[in-house]
Protein backbone atom coordinates (compact mmCIF):
# COMPACT_ATOMS: atom_id res chain seq x y z
CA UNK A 1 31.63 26.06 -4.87
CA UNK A 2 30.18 22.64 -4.90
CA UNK A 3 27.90 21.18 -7.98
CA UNK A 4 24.57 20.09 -7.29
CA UNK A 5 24.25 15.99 -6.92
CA UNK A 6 23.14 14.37 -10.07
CA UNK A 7 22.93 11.02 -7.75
CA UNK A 8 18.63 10.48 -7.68
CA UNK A 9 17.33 10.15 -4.57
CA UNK A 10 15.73 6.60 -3.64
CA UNK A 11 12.56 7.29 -3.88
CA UNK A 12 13.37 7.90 -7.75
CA UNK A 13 14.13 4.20 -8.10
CA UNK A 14 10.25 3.63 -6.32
CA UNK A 15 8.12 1.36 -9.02
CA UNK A 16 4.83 3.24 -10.00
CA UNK A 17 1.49 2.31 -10.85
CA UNK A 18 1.89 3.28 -14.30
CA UNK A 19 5.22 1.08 -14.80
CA UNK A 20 2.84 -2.05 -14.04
CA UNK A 21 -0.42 -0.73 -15.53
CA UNK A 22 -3.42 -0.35 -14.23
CA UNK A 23 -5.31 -4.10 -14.66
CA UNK A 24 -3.50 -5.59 -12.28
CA UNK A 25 -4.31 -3.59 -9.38
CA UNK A 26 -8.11 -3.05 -10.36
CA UNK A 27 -8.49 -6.78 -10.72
CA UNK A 28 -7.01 -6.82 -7.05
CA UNK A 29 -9.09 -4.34 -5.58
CA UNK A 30 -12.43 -6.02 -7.21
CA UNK A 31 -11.44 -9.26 -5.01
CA UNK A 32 -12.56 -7.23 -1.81
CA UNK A 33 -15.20 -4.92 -3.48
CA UNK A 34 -13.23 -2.15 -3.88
CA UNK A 35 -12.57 0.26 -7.25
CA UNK A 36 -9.76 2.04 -8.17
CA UNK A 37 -9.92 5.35 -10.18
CA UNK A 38 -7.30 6.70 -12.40
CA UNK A 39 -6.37 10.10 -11.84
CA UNK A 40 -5.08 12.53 -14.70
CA UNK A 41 -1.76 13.14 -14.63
CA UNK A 42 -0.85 16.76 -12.81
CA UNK A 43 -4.40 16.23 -11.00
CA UNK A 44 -5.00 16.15 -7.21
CA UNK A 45 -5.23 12.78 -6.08
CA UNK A 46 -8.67 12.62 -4.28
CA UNK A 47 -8.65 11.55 -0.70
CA UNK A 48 -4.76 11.93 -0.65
CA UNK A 49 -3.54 11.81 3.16
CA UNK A 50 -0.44 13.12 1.92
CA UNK A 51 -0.90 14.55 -0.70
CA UNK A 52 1.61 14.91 -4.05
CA UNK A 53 1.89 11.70 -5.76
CA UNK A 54 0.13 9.18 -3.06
CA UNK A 55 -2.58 7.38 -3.51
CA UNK A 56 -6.27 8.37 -1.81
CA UNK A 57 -8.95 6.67 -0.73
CA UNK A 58 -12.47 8.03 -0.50
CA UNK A 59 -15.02 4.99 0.29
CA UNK A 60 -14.70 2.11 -1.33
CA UNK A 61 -12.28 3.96 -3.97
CA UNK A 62 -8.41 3.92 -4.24
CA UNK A 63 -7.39 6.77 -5.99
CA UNK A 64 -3.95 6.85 -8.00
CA UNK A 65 -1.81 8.37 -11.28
CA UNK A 66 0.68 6.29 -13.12
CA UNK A 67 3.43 8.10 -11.07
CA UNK A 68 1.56 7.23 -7.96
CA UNK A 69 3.89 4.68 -6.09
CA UNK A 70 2.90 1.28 -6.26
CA UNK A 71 3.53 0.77 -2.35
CA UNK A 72 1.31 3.77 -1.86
CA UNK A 73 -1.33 2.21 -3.58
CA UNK A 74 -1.16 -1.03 -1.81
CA UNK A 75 -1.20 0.53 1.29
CA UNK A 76 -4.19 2.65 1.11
CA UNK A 77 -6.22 -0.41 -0.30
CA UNK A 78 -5.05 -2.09 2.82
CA UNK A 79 -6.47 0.61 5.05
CA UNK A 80 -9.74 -0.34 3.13
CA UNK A 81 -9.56 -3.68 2.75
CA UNK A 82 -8.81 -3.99 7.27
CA UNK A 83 -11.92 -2.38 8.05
CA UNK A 84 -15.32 -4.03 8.13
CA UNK A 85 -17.50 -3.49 5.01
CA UNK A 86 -19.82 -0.97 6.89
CA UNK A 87 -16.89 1.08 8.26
CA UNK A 88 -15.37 1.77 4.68
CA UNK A 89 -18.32 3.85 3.16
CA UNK A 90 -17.67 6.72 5.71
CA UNK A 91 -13.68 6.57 5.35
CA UNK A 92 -12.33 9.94 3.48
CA UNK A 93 -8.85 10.55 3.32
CA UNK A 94 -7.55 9.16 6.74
CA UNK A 95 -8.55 5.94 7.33
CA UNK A 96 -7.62 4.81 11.03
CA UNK A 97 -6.09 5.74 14.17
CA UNK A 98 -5.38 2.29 15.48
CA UNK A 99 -1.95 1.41 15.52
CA UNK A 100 -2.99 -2.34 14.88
CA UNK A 101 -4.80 -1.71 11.39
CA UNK A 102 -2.08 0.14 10.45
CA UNK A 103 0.29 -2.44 11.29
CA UNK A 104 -2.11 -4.82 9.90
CA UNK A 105 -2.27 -2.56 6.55
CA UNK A 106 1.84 -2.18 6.02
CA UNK A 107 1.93 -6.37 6.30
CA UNK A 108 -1.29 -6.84 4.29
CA UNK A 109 0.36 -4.55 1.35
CA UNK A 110 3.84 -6.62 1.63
CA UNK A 111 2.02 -9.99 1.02
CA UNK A 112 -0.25 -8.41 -1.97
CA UNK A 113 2.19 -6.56 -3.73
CA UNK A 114 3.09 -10.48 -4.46
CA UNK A 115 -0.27 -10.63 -6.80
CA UNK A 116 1.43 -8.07 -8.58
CA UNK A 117 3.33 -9.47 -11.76
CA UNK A 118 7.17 -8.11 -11.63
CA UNK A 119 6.74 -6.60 -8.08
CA UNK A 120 6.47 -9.12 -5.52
CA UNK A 121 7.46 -8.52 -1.42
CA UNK A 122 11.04 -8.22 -1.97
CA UNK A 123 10.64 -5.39 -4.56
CA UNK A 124 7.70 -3.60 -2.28
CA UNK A 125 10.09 -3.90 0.51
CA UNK A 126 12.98 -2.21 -0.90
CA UNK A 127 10.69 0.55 -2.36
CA UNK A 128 9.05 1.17 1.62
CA UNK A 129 12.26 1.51 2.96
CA UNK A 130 13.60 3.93 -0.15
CA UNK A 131 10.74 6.15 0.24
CA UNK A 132 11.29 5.93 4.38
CA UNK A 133 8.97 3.45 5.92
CA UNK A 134 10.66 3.46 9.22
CA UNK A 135 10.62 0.02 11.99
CA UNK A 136 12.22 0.12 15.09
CA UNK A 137 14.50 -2.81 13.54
CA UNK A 138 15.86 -0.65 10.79
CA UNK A 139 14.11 -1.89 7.66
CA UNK A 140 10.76 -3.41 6.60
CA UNK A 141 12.20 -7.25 6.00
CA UNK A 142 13.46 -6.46 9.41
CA UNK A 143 10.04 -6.12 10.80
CA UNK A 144 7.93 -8.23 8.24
CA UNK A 145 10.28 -10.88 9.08
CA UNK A 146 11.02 -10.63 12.89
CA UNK A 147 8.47 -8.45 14.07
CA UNK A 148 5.30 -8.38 13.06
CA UNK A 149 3.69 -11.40 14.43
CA UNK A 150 0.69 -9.09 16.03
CA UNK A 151 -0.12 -7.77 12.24
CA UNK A 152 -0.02 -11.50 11.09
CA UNK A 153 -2.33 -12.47 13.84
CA UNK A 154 -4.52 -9.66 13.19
CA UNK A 155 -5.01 -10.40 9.86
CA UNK A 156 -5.26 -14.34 10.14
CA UNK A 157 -8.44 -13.84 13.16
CA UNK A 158 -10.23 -11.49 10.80
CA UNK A 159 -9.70 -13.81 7.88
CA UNK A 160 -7.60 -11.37 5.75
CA UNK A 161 -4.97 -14.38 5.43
CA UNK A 162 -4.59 -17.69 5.98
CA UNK A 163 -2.60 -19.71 8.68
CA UNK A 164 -0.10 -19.83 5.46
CA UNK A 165 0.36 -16.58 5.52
CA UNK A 166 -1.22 -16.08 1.92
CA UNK A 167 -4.64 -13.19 1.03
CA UNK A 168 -7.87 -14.70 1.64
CA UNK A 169 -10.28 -12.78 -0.85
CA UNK A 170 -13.66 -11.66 -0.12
């Protein structure tokens, strides 16, 4: 008879909202016109694609709890803050189909998560791939740093970032 791990799994080790607080992230989200509502803990996340602990987006509104991953958060404002002002009033739950604003939204949420005090890309990164972000070149710094030069376009012609490669706020 074998004992049940006590070894947590990776996504334990994820940073959450609540670890950070809740400023930080508002103040972000204000940058492109966009709110963020704090969700009771226990409480459906509104507008939760995936329900559980991820964060939801209904409108202009990100949705999160302090558990709420931080990388979660991050990448359903970047589903918002991709689309064109008049596109994100109708957006409820599921944001896009296109396989460019999404790729567009996982680099947008690596560079932000730097605006973040004590989180930064390297942290965000390691927290994508724990909770299984998956890249045909094994890991997100893999793709972020080899192979996403279409998402980096993307976001530099609609003026999202800069030729530096830093956020461009609304």
């Amino acid at each position: 008879m074998s004992s049940p791990s006590t070894t947590p799994s990776p996504e334990a080790s994820v940073m959450r909202v609540g670890q950070i607080g809740f400023a930080a992230p508002a103040a972000l989200l204000a940058r492109y016109g966009l709110s963020l509502e704090r969700v009771e803990s226990g409480t459906p996340i509104p507008g939760s694609f995936w329900g559980d602990d991820e964060a939801g987006i209904i409108g202009t509104t990100v949705y999160a709890r302090d558990d709420t991953p931080v990388h979660s958060l991050l990448h359903e404002a970047g589903h918002l803050i991709v689309l064109p002002p008049e596109r994100r009033a109708f957006v409820h739950t599921d944001a896009t189909d296109s396989i460019d604003e999404e790729d567009a939204t996982c680099y947008l949420q690596i560079v932000l998560a730097d605006e973040f005090p004590g989180v930064g890309r390297d942290r965000l990164m390691l927290d994508m791939d724990a909770w299984g972000y998956t890249y045909r070149l094994g890991s997100t710094r893999a793709w972020f740093e080899q192979d996403a030069a279409n998402a980096l376009r993307w976001l530099i012609e609609r003026g999202l970032l800069g030729r530096d490669g830093r956020p461009i706020f609304g």
